[in-house]
Protein backbone atom coordinates (compact mmCIF):
# COMPACT_ATOMS: atom_id res chain seq x y z
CA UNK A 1 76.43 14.19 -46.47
CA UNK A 2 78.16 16.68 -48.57
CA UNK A 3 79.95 15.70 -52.04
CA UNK A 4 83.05 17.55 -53.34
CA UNK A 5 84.14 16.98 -56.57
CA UNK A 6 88.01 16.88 -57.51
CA UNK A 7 89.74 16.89 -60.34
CA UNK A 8 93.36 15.59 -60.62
CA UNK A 9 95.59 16.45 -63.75
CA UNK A 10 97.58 13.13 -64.92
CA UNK A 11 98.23 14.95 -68.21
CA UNK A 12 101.76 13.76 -69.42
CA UNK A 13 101.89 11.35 -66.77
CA UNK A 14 101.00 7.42 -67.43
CA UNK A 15 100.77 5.34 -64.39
CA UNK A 16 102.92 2.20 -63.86
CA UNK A 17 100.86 0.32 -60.68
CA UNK A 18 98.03 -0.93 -60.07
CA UNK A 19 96.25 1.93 -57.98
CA UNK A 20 95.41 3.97 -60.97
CA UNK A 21 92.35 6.38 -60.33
CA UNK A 22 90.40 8.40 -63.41
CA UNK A 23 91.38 11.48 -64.14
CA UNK A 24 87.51 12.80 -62.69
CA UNK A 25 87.04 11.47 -59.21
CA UNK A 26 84.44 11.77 -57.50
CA UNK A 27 85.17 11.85 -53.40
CA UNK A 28 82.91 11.63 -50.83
CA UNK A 29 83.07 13.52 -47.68
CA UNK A 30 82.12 11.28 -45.36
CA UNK A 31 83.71 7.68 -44.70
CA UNK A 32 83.84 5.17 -42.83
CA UNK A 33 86.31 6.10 -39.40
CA UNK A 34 87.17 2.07 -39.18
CA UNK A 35 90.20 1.04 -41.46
CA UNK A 36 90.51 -2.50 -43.34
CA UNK A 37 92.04 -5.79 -43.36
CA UNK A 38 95.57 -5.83 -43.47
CA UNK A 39 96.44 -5.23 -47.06
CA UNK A 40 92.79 -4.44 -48.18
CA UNK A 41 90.33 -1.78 -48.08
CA UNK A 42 87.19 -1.67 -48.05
CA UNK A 43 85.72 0.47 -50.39
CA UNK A 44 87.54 2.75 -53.08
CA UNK A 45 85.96 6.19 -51.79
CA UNK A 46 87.57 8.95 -50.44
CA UNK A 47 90.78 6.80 -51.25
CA UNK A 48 92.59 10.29 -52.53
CA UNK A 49 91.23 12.36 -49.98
CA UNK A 50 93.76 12.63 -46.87
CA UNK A 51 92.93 11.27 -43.95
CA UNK A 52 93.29 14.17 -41.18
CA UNK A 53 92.66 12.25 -38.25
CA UNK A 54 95.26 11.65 -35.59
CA UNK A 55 96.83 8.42 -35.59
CA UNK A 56 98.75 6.34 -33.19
CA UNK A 57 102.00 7.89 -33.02
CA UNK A 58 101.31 11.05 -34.07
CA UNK A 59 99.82 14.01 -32.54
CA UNK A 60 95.91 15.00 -32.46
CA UNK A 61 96.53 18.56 -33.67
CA UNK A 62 98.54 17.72 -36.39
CA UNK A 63 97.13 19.51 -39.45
CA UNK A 64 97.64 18.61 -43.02
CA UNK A 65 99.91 21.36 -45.68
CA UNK A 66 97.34 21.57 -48.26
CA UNK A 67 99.83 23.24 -50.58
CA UNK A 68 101.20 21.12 -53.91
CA UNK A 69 98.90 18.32 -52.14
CA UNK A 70 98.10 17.31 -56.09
CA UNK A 71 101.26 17.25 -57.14
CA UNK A 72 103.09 13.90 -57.54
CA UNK A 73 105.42 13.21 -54.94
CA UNK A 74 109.77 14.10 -55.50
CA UNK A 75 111.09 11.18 -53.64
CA UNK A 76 114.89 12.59 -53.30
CA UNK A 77 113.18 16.03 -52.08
CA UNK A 78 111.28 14.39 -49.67
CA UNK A 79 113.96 12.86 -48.48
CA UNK A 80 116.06 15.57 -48.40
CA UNK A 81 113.56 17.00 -45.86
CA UNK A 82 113.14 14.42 -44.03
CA UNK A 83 117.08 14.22 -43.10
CA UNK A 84 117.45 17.76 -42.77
CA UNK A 85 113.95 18.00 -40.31
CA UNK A 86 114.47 14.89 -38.44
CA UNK A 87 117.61 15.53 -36.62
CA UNK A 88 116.15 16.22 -33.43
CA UNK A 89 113.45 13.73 -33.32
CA UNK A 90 116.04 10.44 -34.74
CA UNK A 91 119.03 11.37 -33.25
CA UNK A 92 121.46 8.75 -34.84
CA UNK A 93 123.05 9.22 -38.36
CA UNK A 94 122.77 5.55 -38.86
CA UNK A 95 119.42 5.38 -37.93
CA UNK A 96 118.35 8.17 -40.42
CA UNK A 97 120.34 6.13 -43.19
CA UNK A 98 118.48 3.05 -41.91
CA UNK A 99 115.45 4.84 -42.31
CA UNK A 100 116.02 6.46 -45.99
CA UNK A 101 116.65 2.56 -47.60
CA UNK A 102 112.98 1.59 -46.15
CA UNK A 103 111.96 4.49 -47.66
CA UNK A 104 113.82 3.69 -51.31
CA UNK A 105 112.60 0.06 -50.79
CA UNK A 106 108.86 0.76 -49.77
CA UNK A 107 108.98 3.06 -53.65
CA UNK A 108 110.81 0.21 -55.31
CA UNK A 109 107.90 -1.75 -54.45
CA UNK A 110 104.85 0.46 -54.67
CA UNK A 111 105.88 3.72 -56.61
CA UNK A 112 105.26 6.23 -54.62
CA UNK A 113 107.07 8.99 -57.19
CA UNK A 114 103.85 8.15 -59.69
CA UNK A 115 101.71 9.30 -56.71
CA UNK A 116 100.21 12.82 -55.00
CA UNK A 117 101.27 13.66 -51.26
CA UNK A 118 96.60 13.43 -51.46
CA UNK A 119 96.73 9.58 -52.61
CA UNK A 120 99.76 9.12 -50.04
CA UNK A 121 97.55 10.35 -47.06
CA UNK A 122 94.50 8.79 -48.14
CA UNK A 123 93.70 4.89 -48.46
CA UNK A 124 96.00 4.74 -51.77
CA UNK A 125 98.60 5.43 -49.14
CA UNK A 126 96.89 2.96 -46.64
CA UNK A 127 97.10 0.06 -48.76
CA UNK A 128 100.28 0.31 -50.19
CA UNK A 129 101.88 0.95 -46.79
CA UNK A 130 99.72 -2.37 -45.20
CA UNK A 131 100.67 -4.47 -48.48
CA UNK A 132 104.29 -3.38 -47.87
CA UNK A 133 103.90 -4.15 -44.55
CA UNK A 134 102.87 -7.40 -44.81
CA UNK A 135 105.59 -8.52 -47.09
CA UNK A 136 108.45 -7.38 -45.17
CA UNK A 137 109.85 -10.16 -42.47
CA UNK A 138 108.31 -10.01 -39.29
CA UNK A 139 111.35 -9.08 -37.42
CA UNK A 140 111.55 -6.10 -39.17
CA UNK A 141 108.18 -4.57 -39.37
CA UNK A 142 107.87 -2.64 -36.47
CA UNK A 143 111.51 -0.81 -37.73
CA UNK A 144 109.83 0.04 -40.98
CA UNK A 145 106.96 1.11 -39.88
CA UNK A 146 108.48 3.74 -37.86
CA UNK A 147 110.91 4.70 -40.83
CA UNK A 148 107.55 4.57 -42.98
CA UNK A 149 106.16 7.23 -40.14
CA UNK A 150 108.81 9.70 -39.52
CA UNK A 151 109.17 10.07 -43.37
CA UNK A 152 105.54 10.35 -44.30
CA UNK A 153 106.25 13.57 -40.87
CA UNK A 154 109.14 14.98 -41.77
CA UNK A 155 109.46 14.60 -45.05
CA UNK A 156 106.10 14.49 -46.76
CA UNK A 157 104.42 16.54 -44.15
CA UNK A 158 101.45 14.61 -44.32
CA UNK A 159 99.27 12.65 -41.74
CA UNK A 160 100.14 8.88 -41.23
CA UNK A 161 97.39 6.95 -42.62
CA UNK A 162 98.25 3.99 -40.79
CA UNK A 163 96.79 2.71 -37.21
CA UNK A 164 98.36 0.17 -35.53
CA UNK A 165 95.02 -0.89 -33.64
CA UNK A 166 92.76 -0.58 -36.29
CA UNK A 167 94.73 -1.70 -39.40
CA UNK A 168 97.21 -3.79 -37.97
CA UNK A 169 95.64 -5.48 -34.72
CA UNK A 170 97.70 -3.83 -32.17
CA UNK A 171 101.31 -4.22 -31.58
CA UNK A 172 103.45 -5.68 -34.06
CA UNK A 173 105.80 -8.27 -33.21
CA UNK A 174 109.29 -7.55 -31.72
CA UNK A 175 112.62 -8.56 -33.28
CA UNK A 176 113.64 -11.89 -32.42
CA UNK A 177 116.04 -12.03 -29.40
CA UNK A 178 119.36 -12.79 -30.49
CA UNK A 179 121.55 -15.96 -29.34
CA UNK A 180 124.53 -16.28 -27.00
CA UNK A 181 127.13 -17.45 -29.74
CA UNK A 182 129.51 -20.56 -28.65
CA UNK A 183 132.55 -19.89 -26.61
CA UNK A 184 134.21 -21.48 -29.68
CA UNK A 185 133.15 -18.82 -32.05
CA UNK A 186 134.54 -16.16 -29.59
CA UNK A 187 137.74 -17.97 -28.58
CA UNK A 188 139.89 -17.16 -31.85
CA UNK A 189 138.99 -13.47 -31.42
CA UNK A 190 140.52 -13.61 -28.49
CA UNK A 191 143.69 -15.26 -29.78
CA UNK A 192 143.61 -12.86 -32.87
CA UNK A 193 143.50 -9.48 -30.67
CA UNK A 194 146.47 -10.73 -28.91
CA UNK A 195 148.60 -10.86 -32.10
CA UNK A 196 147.65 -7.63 -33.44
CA UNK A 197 149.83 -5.15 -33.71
CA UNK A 198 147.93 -1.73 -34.53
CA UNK A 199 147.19 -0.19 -30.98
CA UNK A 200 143.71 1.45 -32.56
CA UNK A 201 142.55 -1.61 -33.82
CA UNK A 202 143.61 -3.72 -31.06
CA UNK A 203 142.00 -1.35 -28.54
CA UNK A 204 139.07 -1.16 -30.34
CA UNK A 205 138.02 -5.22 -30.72
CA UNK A 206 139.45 -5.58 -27.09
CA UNK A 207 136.82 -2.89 -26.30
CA UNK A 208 134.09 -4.97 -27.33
CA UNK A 209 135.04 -8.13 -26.45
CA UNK A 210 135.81 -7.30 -22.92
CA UNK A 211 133.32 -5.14 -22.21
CA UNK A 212 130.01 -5.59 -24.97
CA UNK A 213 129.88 -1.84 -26.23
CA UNK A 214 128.04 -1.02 -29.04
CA UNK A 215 130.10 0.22 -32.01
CA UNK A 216 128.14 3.56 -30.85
CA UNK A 217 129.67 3.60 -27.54
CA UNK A 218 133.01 3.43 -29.20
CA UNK A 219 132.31 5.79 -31.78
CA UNK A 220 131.47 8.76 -28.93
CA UNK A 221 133.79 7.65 -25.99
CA UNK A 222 136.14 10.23 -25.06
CA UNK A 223 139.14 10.25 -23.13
CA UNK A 224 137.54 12.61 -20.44
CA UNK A 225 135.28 9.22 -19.70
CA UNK A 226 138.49 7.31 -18.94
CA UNK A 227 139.50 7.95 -15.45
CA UNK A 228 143.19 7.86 -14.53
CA UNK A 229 145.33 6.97 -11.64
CA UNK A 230 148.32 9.43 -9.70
CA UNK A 231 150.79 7.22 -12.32
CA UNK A 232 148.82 7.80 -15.50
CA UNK A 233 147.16 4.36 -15.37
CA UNK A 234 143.54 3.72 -16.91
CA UNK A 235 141.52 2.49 -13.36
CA UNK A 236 137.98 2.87 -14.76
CA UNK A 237 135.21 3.76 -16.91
CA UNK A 238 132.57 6.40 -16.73
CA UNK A 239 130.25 8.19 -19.53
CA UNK A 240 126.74 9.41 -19.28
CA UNK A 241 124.66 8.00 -22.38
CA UNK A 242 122.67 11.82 -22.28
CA UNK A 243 125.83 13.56 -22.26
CA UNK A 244 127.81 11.35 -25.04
CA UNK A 245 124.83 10.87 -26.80
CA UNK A 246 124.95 7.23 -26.56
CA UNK A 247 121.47 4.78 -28.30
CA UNK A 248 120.20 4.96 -24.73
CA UNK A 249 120.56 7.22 -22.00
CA UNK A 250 121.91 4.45 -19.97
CA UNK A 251 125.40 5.05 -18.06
CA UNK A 252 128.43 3.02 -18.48
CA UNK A 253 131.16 2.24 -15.69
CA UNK A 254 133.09 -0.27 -15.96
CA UNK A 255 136.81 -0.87 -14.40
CA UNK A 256 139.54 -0.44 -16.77
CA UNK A 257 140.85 -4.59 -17.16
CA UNK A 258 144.78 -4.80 -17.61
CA UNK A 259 144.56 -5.70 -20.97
CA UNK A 260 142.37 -3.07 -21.60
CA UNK A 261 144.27 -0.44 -19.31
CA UNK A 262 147.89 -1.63 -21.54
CA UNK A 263 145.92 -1.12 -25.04
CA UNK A 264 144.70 2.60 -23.49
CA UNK A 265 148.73 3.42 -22.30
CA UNK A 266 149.84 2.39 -25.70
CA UNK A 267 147.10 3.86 -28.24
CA UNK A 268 147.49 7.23 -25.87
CA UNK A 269 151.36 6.95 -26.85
CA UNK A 270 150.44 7.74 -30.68
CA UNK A 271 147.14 8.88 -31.04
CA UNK A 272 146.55 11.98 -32.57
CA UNK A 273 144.96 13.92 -29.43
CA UNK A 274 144.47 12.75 -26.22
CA UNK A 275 142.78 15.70 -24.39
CA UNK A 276 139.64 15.48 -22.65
CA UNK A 277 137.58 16.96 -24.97
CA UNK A 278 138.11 14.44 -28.13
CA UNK A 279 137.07 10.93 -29.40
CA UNK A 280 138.96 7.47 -27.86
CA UNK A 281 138.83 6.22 -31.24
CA UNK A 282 138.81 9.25 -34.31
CA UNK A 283 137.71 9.16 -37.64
CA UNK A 284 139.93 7.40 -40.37
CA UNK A 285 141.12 9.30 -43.38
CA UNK A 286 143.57 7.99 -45.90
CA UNK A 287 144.29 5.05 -43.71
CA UNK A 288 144.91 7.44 -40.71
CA UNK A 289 143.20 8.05 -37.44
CA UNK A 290 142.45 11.46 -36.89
CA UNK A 291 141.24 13.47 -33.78
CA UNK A 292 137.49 14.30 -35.28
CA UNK A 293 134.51 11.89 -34.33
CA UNK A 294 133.94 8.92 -35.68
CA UNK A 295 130.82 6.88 -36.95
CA UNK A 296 129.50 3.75 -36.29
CA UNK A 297 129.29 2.75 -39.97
CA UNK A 298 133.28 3.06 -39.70
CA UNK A 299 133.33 0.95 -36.32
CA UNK A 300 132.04 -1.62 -38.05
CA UNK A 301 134.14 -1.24 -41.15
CA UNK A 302 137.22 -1.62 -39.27
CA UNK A 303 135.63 -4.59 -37.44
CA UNK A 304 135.10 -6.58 -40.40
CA UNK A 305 139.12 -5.79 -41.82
CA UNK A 306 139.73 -7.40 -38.43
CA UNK A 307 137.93 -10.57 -39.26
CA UNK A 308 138.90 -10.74 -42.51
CA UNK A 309 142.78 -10.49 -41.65
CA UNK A 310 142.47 -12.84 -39.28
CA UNK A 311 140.25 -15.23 -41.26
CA UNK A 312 138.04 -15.14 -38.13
CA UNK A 313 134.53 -16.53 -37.62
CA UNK A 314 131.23 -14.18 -38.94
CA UNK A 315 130.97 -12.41 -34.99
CA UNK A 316 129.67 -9.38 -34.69
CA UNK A 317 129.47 -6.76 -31.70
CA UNK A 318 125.88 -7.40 -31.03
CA UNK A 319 126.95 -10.73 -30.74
CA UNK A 320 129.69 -10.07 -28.60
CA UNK A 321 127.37 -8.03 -26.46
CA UNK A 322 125.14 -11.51 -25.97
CA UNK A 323 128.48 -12.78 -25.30
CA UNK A 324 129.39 -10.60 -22.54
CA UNK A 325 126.50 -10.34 -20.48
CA UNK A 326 126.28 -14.17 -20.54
CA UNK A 327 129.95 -14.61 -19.79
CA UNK A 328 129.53 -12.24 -16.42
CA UNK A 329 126.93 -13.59 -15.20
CA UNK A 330 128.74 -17.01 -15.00
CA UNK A 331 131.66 -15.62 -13.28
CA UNK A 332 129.24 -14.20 -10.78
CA UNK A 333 128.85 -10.82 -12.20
CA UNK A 334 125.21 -10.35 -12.03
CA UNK A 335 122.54 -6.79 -10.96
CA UNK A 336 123.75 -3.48 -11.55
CA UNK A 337 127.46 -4.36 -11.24
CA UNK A 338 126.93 -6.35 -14.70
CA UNK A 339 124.11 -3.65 -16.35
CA UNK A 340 127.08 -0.46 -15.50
CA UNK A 341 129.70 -2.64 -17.34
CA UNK A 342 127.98 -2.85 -20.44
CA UNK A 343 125.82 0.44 -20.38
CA UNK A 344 122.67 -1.53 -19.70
CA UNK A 345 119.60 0.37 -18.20
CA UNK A 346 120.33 -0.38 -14.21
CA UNK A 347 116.29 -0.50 -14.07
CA UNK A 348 114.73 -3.51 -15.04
CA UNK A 349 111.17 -2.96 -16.30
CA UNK A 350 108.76 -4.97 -14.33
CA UNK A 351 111.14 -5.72 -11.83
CA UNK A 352 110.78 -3.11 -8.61
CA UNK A 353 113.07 -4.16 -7.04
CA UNK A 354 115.70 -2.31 -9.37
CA UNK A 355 113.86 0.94 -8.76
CA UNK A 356 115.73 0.40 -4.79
CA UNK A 357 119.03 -1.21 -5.96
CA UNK A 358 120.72 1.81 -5.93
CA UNK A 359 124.42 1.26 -4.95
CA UNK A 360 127.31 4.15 -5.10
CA UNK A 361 129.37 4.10 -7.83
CA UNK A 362 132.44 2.88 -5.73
CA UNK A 363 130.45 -0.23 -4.54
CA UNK A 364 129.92 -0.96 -8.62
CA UNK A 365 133.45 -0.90 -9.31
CA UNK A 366 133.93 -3.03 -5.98
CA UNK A 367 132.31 -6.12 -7.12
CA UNK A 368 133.50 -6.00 -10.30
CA UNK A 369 136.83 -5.75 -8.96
CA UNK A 370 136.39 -8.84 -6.94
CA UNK A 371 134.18 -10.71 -9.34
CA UNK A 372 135.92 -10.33 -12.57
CA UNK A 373 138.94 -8.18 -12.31
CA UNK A 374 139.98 -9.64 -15.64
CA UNK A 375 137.18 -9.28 -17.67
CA UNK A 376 134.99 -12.49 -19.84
CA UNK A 377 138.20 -12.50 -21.97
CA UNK A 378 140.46 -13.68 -18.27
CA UNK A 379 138.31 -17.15 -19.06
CA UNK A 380 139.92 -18.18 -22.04
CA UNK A 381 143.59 -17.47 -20.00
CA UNK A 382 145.43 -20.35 -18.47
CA UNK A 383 144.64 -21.12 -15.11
CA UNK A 384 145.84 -23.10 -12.85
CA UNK A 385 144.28 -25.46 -9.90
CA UNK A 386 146.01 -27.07 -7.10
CA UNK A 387 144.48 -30.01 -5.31
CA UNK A 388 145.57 -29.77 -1.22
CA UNK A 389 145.00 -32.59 0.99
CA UNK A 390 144.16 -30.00 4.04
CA UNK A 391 141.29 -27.98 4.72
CA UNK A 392 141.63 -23.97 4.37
CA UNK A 393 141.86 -22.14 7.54
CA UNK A 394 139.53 -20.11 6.74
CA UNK A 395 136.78 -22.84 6.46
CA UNK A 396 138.12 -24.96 9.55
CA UNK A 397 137.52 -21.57 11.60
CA UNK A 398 133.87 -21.01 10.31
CA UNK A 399 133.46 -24.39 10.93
CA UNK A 400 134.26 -23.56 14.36
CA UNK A 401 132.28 -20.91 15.02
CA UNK A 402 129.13 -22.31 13.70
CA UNK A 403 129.89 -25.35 15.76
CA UNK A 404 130.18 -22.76 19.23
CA UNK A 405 126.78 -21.11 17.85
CA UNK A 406 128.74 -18.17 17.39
CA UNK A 407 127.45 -17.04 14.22
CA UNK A 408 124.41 -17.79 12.23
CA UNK A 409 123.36 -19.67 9.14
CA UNK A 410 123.16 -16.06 7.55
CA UNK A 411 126.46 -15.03 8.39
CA UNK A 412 128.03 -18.38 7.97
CA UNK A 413 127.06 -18.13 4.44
CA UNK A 414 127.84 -14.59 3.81
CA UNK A 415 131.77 -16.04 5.13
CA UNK A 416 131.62 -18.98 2.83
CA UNK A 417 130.53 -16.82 -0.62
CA UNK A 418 133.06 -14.25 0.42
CA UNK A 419 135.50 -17.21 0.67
CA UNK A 420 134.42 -18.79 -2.35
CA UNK A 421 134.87 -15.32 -4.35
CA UNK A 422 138.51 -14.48 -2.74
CA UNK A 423 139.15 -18.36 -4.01
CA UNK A 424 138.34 -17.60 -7.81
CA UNK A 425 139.52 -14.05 -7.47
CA UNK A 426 143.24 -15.97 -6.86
CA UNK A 427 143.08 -18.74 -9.61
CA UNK A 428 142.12 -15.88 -12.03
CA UNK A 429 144.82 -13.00 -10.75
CA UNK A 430 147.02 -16.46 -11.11
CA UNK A 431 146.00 -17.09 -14.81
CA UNK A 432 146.76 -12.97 -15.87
């Protein structure tokens, strides 16, 4: 065992926490590999010394800037490195954003400005981040400990200190599942978008409630993924989440609904720029669209002026997107038909049979033709039943044929759910 003695100026500095450490330390070289307790350590040596061995998440070679390790720690540099070094690795704008306020909040809390990058990689670090840790809600854990780890990366340029198996026990929980909300929550929204007058902002809630999209969908749509008809008319969908740099590299197609298809026509009328190459939906300045990309921060923004003009219930897109999915697969809209119209991965992870339910494009766009050729929002229309005293023709002949063992019980019910889907696809064309 080897001893190395350190000695850390605090001159002109007088610590506000708790994890105060003389101003002649004396670190050990060896320690323990095995971390503590959740929100504990140990023992208190080699606490300042950096810990340089890879960690979950990180990778094995990743070696440790030694230079200004003893100096205490500029939280708005760091996090001006961070953003500036990150863009490649946390691709969304929001998500940076998201990631800085864990950041702020985890040095509200703990002070990391009092303390050196050293302390930050060494158990100092370790028990502030585990302490924070364990504080925070559990739905949002796992989200700040990733902010927590591309920071201490890219913007400290230290190792993480952190390891989920040893420290934390393995995998931290997973944000809680959100709810279906009540048709009655969603039905004014419906009523509302109907009586709005601006074309952006009545294309733009009708975009979510129809089809689920993320506010980030919205915010890099363009009108190249809008496919048009010989006569100008919206038919359908189509945008690749890796080239439109959607949250996911999932695809969306979807058929263009008539609603939807009028809003498109009528926002195309006055938008700023409707050539291939720019955004659906453009940034707002001074109260105007404009032809340059938008955010999702100002997706939402405009959302919420919607609800509170309307004096509509607290809904919000992820909402609606529980909303959708649920809504489809009612009407019969289920598989990769439903995961294309809201830009769902088609593959469904444990499920193999996914990996072979491959259907063309044309097919998609088939059955959700058929199956909901008005969209969820063509179930809060008027419909109308009629109750007939005679059996359909249609039923009376495969009645027949089943009776002359002409057909078999697999093709006698392939006839009858065809029938049954040309019956709803008339009461809801009806109810348009």
């Amino acid at each position: 065992m080897v001893a190395k003695n350190l000695t850390i100026s605090r001159e002109g500095h007088e610590a506000t926490n708790d994890c105060r450490i003389s101003d002649s330390v004396n670190v050990q070289g060896d320690h323990s590999p095995s971390g503590p307790e959740v929100g504990t350590t140990q023992d208190r040596k080699g606490e300042n010394e950096p810990d340089c061995e890879p960690r979950s998440g990180t990778s094995g070679n990743q070696s440790v800037n030694q230079a200004g390790l003893d100096t205490f720690v500029d939280l708005e540099a760091s996090i001006e490195r961070f953003l500036d070094r990150s863009q490649d690795i946390v691709r969304s704008p929001e998500s940076r954003r998201r990631y800085v306020c864990v950041v702020r909040r985890f040095d509200a809390k703990c002070g990391v400005s009092g303390r050196s990058r050293r302390q930050l990689a060494g158990k100092i670090g370790k028990r502030l981040i585990l302490t924070f840790i364990r504080e925070e809600t559990r739905k949002s854990q796992a989200g700040d400990l990733s902010a927590l780890r591309a920071w201490y990366r890219f913007g400290l340029d230290i190792p993480f200190p952190v390891d989920n198996k040893l420290d934390l026990g393995g995998r931290l929980a997973k944000p809680d599942r959100g709810m279906t909300p009540p048709d009655n929550l969603v039905e004014p929204w419906t009523k509302a978008v109907e009586d709005e007058h601006d074309a952006y902002i009545r294309l733009l809630v009708r975009l979510i409630l129809q089809y689920g999209w993320r506010p980030s969908h919205l915010a890099r749509l363009k009108w190249r993924n809008v496919v048009f008809d010989a006569d100008g008319r919206p038919v359908y969908f189509r945008a690749s989440g890796v080239d439109e740099g959607f949250k996911t590299d999932s695809p969306i197609l979807a058929i263009a609904t008539p609603d939807v298809a009028e809003d498109i026509v009528a926002w195309s009328k006055v938008c700023p720029s409707n050539v291939p190459d720019k955004p659906i939906l453009g940034h707002f300045k001074r109260g105007r669209p404009t032809d340059k990309a938008t955010t999702t921060y100002q997706i939402e923004r405009v959302w919420l002026r919607f609800r509170r003009k309307w004096n509509l219930p607290n809904v919000m897109p992820r909402d609606l997107r529980h909303w959708v999915s649920s809504t489809l697969r009612k009407g019969g809209l289920t598989g990769p038909p439903r995961r294309a119209w809201m830009g769902h991965n088609a593959r469904v992870r444990g499920d193999m049979s996914s990996d072979y339910d491959n259907e063309p494009d044309d097919q998609l766009l088939e059955q959700q033709r058929v199956r909901t050729p008005g969209g969820p929002l063509a179930f809060y229309r008027n419909t109308h039943a009629r109750i007939v005293d005679v059996v359909p023709a249609e039923l009376e002949s495969i009645w027949a044929d089943i009776q002359s063992n002409k057909i078999g019980a697999v093709e006698a019910w392939q006839r009858l759910d065809a029938l049954r889907r040309m019956t709803v696809l008339e009461a809801r064309i009806d109810g348009l």
